[in-house]
Protein backbone atom coordinates (compact mmCIF):
# COMPACT_ATOMS: atom_id res chain seq x y z
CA UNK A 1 143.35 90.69 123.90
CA UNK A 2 145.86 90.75 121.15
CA UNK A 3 148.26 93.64 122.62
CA UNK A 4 147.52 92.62 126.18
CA UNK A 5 151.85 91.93 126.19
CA UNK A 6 152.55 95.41 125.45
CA UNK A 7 149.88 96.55 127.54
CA UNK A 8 151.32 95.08 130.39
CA UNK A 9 154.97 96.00 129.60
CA UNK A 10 153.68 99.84 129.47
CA UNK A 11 152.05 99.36 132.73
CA UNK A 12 155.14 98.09 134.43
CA UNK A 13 157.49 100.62 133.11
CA UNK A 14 154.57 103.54 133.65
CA UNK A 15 153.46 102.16 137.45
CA UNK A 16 157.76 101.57 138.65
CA UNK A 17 156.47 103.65 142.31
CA UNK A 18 153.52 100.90 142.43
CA UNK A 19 153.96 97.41 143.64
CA UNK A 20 151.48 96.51 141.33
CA UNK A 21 150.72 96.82 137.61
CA UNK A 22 146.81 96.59 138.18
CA UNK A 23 144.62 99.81 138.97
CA UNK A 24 142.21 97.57 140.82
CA UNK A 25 142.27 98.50 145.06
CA UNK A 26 144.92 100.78 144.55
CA UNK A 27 145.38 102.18 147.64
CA UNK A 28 144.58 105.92 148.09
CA UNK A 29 146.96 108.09 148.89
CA UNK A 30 147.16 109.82 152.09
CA UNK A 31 145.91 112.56 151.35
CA UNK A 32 142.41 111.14 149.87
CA UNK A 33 139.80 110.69 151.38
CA UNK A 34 137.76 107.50 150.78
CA UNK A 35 133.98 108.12 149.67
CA UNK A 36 132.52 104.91 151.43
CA UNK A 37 134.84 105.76 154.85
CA UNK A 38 133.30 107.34 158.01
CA UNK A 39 135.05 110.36 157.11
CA UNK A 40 133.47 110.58 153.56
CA UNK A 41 129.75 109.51 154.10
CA UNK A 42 130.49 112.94 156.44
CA UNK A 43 132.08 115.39 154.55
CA UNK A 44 129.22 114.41 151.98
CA UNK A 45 126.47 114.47 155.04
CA UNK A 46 128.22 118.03 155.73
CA UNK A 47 127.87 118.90 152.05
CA UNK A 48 124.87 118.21 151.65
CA UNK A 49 123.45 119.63 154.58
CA UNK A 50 125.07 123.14 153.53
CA UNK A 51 123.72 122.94 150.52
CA UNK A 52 127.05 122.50 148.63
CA UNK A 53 125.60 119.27 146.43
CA UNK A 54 122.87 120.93 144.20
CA UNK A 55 125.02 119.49 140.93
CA UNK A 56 126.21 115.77 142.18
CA UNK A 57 123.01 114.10 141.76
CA UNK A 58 122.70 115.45 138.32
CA UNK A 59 126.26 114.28 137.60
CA UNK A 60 126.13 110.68 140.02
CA UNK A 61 122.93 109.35 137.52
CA UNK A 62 124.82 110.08 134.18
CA UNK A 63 127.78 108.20 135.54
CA UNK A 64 129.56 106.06 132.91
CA UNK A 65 132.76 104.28 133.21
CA UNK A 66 135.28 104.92 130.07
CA UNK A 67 136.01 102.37 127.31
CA UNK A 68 139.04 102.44 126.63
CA UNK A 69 141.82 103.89 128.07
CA UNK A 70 141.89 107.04 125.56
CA UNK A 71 138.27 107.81 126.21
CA UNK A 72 138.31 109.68 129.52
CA UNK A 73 138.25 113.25 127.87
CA UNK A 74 135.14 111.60 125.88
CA UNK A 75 133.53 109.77 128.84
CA UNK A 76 133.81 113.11 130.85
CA UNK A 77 132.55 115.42 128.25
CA UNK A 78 128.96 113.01 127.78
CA UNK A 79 128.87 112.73 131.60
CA UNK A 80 128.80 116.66 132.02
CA UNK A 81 126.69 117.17 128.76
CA UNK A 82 124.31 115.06 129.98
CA UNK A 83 124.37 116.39 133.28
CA UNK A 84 123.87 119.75 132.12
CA UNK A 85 120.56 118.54 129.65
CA UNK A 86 122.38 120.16 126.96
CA UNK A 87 121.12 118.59 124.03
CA UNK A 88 122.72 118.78 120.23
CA UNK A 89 119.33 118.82 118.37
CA UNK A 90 120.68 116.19 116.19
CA UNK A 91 120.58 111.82 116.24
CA UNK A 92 124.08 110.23 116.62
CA UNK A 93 123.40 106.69 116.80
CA UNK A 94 119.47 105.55 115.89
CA UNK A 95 117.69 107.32 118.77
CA UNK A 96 120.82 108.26 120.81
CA UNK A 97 121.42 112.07 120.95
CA UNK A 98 125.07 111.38 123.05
């Protein structure tokens, strides 16, 4: 990666209240809840039970991860688009509508 220096300097001087310059099993803070914990498997069980989880499995199967860092508006947008079946009427990349 050619600007993986200045990356890294950004990341220090961004992350100062982290002891680490790496996103990767970043704690949560306390007042998160973590999805795979007892405690979220049953606020999802308890969602789903009260019918409050119509829309997640719509959103969970168009699930894509971002690019690059600049991409999360972009990466959100095609997640919800394609959540929603909205479709453009138009080809963007050889057979790709998003």
């Amino acid at each position: 990666f050619p600007n993986l220096a200045l990356m890294e300097k950004m990341l220090k001087t961004c992350s100062r209240s982290f002891s680490s310059a790496s996103f990767y099993r970043r704690p949560l803070p306390a007042t998160c809840v973590s999805f795979s914990s007892k405690e979220g498997k049953d606020l999802f069980s308890s969602a789903m039970s009260e019918g409050y989880m119509a829309t997640y499995f719509n959103l969970a199967e168009q699930f894509s991860t971002q690019d690059e860092p600049a991409y999360c508006g972009l990466s959100s947008l095609s997640i919800v688009l394609n959540a929603l079946e909205i479709d453009p009427g138009r080809i963007w990349k050889g057979p790709w509508r998003w």
